[in-house]
N, C-alpha and C. Protein backbone atom coordinates (compact mmCIF):
# COMPACT_ATOMS: atom_id res chain seq x y z
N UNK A 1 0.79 -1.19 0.00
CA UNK A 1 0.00 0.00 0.00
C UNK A 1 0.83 1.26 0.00
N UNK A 2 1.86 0.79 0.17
CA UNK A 2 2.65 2.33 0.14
C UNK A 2 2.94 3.22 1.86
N UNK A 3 3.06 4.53 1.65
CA UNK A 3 3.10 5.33 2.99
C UNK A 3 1.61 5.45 3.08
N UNK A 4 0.84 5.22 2.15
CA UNK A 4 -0.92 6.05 2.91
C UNK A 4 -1.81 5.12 2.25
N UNK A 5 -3.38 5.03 2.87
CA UNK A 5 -3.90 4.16 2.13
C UNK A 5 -4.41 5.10 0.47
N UNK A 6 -4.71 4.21 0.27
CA UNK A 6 -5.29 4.47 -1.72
C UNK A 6 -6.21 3.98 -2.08
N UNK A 7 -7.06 3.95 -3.24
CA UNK A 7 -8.20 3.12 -3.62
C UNK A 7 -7.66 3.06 -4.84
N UNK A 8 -7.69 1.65 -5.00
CA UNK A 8 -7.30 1.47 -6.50
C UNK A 8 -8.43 1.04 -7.98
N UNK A 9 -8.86 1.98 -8.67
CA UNK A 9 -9.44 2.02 -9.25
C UNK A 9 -9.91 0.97 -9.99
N UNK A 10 -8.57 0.54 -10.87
CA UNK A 10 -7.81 -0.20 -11.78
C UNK A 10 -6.23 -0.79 -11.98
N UNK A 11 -6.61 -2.48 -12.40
CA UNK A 11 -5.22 -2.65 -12.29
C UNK A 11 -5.44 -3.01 -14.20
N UNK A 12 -4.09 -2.75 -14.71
CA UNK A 12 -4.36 -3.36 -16.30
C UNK A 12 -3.01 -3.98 -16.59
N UNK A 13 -2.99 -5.12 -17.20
CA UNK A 13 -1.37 -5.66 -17.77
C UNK A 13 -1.62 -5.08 -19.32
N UNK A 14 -0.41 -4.69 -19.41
CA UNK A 14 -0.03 -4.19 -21.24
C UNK A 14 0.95 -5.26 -22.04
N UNK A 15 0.32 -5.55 -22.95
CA UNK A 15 1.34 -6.98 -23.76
C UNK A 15 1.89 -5.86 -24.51
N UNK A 16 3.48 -5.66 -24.48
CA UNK A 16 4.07 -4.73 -25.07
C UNK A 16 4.81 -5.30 -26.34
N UNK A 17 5.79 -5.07 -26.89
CA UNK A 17 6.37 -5.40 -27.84
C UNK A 17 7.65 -4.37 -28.33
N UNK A 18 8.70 -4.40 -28.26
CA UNK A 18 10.02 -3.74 -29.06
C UNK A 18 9.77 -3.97 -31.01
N UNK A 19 9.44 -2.81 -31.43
CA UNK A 19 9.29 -3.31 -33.04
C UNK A 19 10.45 -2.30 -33.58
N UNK A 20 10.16 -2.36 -35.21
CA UNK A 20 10.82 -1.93 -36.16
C UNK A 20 10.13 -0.63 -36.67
N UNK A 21 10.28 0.35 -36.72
CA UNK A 21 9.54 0.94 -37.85
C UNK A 21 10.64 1.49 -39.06
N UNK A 22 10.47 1.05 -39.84
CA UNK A 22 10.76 1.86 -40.91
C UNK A 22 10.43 3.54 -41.04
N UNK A 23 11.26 3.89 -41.74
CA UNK A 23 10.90 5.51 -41.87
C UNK A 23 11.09 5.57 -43.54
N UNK A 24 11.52 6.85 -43.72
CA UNK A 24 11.98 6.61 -45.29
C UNK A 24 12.89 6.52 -45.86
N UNK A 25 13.90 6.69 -44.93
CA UNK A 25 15.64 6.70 -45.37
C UNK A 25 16.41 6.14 -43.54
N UNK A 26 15.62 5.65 -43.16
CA UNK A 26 16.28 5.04 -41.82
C UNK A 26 15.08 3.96 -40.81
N UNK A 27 15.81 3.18 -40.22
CA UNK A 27 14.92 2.12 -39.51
C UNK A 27 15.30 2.56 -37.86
N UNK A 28 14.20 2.57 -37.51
CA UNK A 28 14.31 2.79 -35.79
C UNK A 28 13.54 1.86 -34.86
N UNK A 29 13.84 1.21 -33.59
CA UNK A 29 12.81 1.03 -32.96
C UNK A 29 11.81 1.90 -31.58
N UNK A 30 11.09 1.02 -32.00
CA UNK A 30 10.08 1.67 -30.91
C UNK A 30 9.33 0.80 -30.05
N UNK A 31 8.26 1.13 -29.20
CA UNK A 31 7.43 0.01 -28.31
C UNK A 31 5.79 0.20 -28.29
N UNK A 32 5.03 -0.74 -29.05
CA UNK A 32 3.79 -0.79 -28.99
C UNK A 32 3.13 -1.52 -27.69
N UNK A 33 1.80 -1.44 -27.99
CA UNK A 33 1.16 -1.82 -27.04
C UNK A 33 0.16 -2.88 -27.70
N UNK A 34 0.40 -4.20 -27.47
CA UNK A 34 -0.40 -5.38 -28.85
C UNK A 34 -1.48 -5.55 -27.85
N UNK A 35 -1.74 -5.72 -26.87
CA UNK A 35 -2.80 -5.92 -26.14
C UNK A 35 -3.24 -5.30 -24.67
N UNK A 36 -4.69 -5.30 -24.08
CA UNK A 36 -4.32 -4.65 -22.92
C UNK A 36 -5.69 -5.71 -21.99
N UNK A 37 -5.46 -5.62 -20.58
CA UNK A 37 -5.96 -6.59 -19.94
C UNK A 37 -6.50 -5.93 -18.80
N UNK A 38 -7.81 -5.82 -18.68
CA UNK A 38 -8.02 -4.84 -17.29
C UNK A 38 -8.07 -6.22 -16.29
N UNK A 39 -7.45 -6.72 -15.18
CA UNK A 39 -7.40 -7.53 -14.55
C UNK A 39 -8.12 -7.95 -12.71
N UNK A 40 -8.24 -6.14 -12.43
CA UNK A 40 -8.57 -5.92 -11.25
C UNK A 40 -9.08 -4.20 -10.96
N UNK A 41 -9.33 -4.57 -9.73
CA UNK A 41 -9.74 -2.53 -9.36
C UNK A 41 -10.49 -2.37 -7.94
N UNK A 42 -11.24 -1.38 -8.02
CA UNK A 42 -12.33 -1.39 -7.31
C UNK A 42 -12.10 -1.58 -6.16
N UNK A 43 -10.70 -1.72 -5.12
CA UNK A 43 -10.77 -1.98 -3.72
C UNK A 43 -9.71 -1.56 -3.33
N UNK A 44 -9.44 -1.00 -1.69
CA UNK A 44 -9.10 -0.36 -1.09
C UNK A 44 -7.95 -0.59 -0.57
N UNK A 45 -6.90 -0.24 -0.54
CA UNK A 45 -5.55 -0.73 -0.27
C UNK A 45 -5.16 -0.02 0.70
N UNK A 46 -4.46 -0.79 2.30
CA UNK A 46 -4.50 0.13 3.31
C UNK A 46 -2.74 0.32 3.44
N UNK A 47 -2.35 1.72 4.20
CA UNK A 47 -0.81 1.71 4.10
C UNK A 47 -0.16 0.53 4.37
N UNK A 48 1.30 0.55 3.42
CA UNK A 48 1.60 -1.23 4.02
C UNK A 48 0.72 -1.97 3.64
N UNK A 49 0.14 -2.19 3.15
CA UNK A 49 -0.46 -3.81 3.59
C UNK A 49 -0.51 -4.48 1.94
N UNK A 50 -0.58 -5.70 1.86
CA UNK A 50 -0.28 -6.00 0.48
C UNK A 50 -1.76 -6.65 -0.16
N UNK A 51 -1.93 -6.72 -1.52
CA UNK A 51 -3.10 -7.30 -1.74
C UNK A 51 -2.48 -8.07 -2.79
N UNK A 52 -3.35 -9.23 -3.23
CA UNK A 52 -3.24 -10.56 -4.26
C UNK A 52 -4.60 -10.46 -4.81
N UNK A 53 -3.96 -9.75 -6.71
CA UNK A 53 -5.28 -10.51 -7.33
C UNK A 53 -4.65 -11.81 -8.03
N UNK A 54 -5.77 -12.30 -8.34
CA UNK A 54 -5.21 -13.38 -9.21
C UNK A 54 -6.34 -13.44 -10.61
N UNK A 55 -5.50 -14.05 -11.68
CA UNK A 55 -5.88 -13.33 -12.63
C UNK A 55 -5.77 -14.33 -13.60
N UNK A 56 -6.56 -14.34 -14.71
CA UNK A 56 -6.04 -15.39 -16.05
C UNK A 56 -6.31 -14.80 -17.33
N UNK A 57 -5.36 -14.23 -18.50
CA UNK A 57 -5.63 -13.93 -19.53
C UNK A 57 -5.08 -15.27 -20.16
N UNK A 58 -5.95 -14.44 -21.67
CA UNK A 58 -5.38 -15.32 -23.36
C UNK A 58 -4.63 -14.79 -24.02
N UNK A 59 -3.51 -14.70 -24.39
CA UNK A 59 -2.70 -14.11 -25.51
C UNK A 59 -3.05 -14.42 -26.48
N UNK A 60 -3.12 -13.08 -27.45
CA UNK A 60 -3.54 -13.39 -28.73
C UNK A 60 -2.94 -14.40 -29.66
N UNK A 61 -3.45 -15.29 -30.45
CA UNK A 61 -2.69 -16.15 -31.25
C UNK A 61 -1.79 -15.53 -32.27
N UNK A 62 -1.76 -14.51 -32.61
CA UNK A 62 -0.55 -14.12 -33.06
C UNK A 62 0.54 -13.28 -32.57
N UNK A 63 0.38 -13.74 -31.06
CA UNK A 63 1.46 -13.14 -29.96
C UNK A 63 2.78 -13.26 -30.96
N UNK A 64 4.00 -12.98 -31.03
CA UNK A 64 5.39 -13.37 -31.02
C UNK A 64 6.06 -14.26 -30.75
N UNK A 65 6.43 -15.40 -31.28
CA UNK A 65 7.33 -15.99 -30.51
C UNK A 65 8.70 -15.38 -30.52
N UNK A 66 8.84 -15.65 -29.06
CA UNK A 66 10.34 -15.13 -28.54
C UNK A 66 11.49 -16.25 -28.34
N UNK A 67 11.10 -17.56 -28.42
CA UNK A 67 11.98 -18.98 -27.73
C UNK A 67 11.34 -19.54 -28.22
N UNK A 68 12.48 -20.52 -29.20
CA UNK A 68 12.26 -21.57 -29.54
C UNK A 68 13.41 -22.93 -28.70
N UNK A 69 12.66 -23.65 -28.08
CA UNK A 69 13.59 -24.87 -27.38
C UNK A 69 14.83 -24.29 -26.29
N UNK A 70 14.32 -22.90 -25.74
CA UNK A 70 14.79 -22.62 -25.06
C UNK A 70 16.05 -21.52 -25.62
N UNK A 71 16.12 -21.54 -26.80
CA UNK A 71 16.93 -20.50 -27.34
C UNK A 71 15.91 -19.14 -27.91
N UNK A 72 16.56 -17.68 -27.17
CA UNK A 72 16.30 -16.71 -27.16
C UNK A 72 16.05 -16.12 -28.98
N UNK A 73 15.06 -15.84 -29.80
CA UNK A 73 14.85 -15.36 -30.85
C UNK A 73 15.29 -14.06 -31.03
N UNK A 74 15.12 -13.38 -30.45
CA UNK A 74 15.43 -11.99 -30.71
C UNK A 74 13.99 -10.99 -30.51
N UNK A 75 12.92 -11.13 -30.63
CA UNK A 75 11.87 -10.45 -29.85
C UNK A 75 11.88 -9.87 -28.76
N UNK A 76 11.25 -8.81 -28.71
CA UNK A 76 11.57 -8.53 -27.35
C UNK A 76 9.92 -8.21 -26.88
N UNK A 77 9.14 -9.33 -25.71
CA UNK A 77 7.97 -9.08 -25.41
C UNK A 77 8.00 -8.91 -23.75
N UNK A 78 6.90 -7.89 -23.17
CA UNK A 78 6.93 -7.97 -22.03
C UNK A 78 5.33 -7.55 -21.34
N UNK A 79 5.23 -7.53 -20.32
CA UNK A 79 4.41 -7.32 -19.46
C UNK A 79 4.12 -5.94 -18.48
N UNK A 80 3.60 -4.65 -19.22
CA UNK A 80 3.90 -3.69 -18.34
C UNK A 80 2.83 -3.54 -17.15
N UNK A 81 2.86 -3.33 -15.58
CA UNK A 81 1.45 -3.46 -14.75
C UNK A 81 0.81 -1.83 -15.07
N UNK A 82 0.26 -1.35 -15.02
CA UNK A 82 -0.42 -0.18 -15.06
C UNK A 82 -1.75 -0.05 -13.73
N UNK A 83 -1.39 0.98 -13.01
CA UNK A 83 -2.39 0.58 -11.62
C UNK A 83 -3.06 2.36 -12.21
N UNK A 84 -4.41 2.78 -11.83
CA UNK A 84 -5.11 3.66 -11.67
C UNK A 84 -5.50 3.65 -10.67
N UNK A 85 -4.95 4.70 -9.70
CA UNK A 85 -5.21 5.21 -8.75
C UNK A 85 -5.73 6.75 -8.83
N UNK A 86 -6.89 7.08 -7.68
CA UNK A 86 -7.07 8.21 -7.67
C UNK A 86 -7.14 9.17 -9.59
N UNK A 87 -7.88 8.07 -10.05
CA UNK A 87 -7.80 8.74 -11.91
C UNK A 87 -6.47 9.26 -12.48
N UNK A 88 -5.40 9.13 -11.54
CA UNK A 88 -4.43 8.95 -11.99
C UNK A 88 -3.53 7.53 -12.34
N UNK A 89 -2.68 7.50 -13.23
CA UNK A 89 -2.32 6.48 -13.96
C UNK A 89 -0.67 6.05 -13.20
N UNK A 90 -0.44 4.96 -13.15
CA UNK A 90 1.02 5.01 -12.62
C UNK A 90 1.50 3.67 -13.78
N UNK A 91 2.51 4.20 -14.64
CA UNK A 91 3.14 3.15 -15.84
C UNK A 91 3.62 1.72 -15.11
N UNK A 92 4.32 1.76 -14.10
CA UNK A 92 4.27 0.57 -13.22
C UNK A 92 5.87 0.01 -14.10
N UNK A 93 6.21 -0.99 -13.73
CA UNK A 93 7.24 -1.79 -14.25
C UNK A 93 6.88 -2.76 -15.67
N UNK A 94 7.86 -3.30 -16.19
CA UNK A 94 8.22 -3.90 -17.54
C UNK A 94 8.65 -5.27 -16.85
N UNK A 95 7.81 -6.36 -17.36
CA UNK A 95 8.13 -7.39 -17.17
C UNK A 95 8.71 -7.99 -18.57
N UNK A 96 9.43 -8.94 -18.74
CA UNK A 96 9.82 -9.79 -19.78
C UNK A 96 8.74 -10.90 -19.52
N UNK A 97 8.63 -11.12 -21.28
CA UNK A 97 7.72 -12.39 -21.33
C UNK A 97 8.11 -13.35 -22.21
N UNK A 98 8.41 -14.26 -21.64
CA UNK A 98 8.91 -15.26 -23.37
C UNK A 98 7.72 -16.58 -23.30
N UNK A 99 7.54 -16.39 -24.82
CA UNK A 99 6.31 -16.96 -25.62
C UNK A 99 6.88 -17.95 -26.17
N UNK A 100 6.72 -19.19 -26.42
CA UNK A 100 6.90 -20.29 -27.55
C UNK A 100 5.72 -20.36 -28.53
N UNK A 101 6.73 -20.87 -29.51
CA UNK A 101 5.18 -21.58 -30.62
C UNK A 101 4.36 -22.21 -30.58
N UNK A 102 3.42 -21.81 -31.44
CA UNK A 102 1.91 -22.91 -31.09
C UNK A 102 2.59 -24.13 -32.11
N UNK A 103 2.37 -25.43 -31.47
CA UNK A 103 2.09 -26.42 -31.94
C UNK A 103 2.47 -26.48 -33.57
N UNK A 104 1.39 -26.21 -34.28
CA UNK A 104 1.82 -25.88 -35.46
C UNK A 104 2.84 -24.70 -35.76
N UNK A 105 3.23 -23.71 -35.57
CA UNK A 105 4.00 -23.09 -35.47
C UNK A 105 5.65 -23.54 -35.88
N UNK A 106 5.37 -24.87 -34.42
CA UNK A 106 6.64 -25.71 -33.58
C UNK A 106 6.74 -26.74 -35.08
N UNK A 107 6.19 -27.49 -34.83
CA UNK A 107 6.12 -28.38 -36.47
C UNK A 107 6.87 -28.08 -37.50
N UNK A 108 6.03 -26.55 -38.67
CA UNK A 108 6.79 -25.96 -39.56
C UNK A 108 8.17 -25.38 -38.93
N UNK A 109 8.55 -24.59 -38.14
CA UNK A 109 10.30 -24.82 -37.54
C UNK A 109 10.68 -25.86 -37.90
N UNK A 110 10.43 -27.07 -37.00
CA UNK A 110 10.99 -28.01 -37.06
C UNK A 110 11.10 -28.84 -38.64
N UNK A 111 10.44 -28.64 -39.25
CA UNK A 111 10.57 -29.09 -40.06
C UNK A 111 11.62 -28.77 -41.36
N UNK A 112 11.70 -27.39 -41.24
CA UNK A 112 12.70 -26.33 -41.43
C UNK A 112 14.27 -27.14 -41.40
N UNK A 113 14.43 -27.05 -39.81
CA UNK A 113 15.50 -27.27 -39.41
C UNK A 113 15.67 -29.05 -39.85
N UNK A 114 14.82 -29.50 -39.98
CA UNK A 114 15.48 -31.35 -40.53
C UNK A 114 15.55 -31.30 -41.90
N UNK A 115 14.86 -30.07 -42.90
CA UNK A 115 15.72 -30.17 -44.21
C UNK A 115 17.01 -29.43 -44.23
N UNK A 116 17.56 -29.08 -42.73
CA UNK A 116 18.77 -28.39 -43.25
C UNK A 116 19.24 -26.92 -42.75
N UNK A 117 17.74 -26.08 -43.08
CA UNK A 117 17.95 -24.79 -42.77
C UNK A 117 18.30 -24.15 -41.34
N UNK A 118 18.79 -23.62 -41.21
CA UNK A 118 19.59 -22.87 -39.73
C UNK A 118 18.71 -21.18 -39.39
N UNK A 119 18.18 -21.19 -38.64
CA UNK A 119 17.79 -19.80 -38.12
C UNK A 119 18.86 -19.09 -38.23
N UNK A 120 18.23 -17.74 -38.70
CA UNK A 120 19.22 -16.98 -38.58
C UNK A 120 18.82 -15.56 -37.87
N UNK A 121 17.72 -14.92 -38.05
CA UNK A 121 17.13 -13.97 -37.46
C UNK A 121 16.09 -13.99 -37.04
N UNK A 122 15.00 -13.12 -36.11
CA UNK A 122 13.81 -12.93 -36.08
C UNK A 122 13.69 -11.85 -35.44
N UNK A 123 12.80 -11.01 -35.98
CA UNK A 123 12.64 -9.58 -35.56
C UNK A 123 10.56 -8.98 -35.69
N UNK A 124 10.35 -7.91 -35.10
CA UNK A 124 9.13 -7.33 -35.36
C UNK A 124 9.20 -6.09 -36.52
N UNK A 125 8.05 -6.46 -37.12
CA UNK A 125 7.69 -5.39 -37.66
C UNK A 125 6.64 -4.36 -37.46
N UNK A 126 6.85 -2.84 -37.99
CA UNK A 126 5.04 -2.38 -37.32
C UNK A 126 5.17 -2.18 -38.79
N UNK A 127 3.27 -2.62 -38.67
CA UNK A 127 2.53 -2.45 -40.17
C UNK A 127 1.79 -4.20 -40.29
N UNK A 128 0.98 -3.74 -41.35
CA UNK A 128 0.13 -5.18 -41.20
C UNK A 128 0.79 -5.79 -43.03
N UNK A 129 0.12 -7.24 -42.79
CA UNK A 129 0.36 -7.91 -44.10
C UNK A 129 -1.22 -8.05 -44.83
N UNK A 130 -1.33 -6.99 -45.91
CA UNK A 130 -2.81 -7.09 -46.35
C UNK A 130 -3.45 -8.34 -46.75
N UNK A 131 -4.03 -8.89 -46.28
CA UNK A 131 -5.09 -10.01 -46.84
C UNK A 131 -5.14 -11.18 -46.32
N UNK A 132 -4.72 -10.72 -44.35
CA UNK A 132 -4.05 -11.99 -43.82
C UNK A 132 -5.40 -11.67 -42.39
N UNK A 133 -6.00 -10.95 -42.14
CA UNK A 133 -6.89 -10.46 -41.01
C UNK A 133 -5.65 -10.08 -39.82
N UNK A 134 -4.99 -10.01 -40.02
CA UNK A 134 -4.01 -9.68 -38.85
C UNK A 134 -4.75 -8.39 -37.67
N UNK A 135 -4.46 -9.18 -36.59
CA UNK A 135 -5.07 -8.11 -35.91
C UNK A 135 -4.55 -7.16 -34.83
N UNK A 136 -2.81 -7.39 -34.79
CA UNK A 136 -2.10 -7.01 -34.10
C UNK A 136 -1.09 -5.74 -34.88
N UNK A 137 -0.75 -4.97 -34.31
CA UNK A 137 -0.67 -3.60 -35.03
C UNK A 137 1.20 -3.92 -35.55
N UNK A 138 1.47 -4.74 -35.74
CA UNK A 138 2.75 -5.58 -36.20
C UNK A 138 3.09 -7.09 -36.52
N UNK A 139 3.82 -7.80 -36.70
CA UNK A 139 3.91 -8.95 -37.46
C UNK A 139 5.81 -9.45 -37.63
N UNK A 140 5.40 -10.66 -37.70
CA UNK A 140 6.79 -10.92 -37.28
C UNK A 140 7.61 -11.86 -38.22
N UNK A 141 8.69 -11.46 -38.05
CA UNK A 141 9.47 -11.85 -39.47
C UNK A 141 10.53 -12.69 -38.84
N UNK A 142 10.76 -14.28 -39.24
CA UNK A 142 11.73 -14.86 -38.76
C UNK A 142 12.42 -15.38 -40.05
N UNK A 143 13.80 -15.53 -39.99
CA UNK A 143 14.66 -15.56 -41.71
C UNK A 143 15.19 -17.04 -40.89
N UNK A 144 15.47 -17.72 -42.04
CA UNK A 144 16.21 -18.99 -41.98
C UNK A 144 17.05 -19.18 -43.16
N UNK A 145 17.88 -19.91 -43.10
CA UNK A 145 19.30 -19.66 -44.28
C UNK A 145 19.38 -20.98 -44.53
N UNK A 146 19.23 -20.92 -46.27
CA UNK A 146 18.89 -22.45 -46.71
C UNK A 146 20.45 -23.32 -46.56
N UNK A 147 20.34 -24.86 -46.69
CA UNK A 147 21.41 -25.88 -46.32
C UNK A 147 22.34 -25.65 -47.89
N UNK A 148 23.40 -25.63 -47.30
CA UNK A 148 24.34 -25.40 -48.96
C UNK A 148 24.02 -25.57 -50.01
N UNK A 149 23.34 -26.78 -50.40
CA UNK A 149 22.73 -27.82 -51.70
C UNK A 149 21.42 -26.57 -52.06
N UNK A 150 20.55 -25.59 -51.27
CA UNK A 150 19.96 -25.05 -52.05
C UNK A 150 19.74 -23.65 -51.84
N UNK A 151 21.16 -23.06 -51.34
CA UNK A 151 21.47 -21.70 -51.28
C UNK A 151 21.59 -21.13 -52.75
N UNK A 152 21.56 -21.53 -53.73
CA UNK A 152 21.51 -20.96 -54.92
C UNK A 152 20.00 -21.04 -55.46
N UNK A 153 19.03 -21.90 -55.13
CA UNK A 153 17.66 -21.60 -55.04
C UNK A 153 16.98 -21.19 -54.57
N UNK A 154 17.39 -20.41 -53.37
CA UNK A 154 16.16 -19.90 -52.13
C UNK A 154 16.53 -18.73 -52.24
N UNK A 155 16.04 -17.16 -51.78
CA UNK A 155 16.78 -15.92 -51.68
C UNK A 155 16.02 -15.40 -50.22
């Protein structure tokens, strides 16, 4: 609770994301906000004293993967808390979040990697891919580098 009591309005988690934006003659990053989760609120927090919500979201199915088999991709996803207090807002801390692939996801990788090919990057983009319903305000690009025998066919 802090030095005094408070009423806490609202608690919200922010599914954040580190992306890419392109500009027109230079690439920069920046940090979106892919989802948001109102989780709690409405009760009274006395000085000192601690409270436990407990809570269960869904990540969107086209979250990011960040880890594959325990190796770090290069994404960068996290968890920011956001508390509203007193109609004021407090940004709260940045959690790290690492996501694996769905199932199918895991499959096509893998399948990848037993003809050969080697990861080589994966990064975010902001901007959508037209004609895909994407519903996340970015999209994610992972490169793999074909096996010698068909580096002269793949680009």
């Amino acid at each position: 609770g802090g030095g005094s009591d408070v009423t806490v309005d609202r608690i919200s988690l922010l599914l954040v994301a580190r992306v890419e934006m392109e500009g027109q003659d230079e690439e920069h990053e920046g940090t979106v906000v892919l989802e948001r989760f109102t989780v709690g609120g409405g009760f009274r927090l006395a000085e000192e004293a601690e409270h436990t919500v407990p809570f269960t979201v869904t990540l969107p199915w086209e979250t990011p993967i960040t880890e594959l088999h325990g190796q770090h991709l290069g994404p960068v996803l996290g968890i920011r808390t956001e508390l509203e207090v007193a109609g004021a807002r407090d940004k709260g801390d940045l959690d790290a979040l690492a996501v694996g692939p769905l199932p199918a996801q895991e499959a096509i990788l893998e399948a990848f990697g037993q003809l050969g090919y080697a990861f080589r990057s994966a990064d975010l983009e902001l901007g959508h891919i037209r004609g895909t319903g994407q519903q996340l305000p970015c999209y994610q690009e992972i490169e793999i580098l074909p096996p010698a025998g068909h580096a002269h066919a793949v680009n």
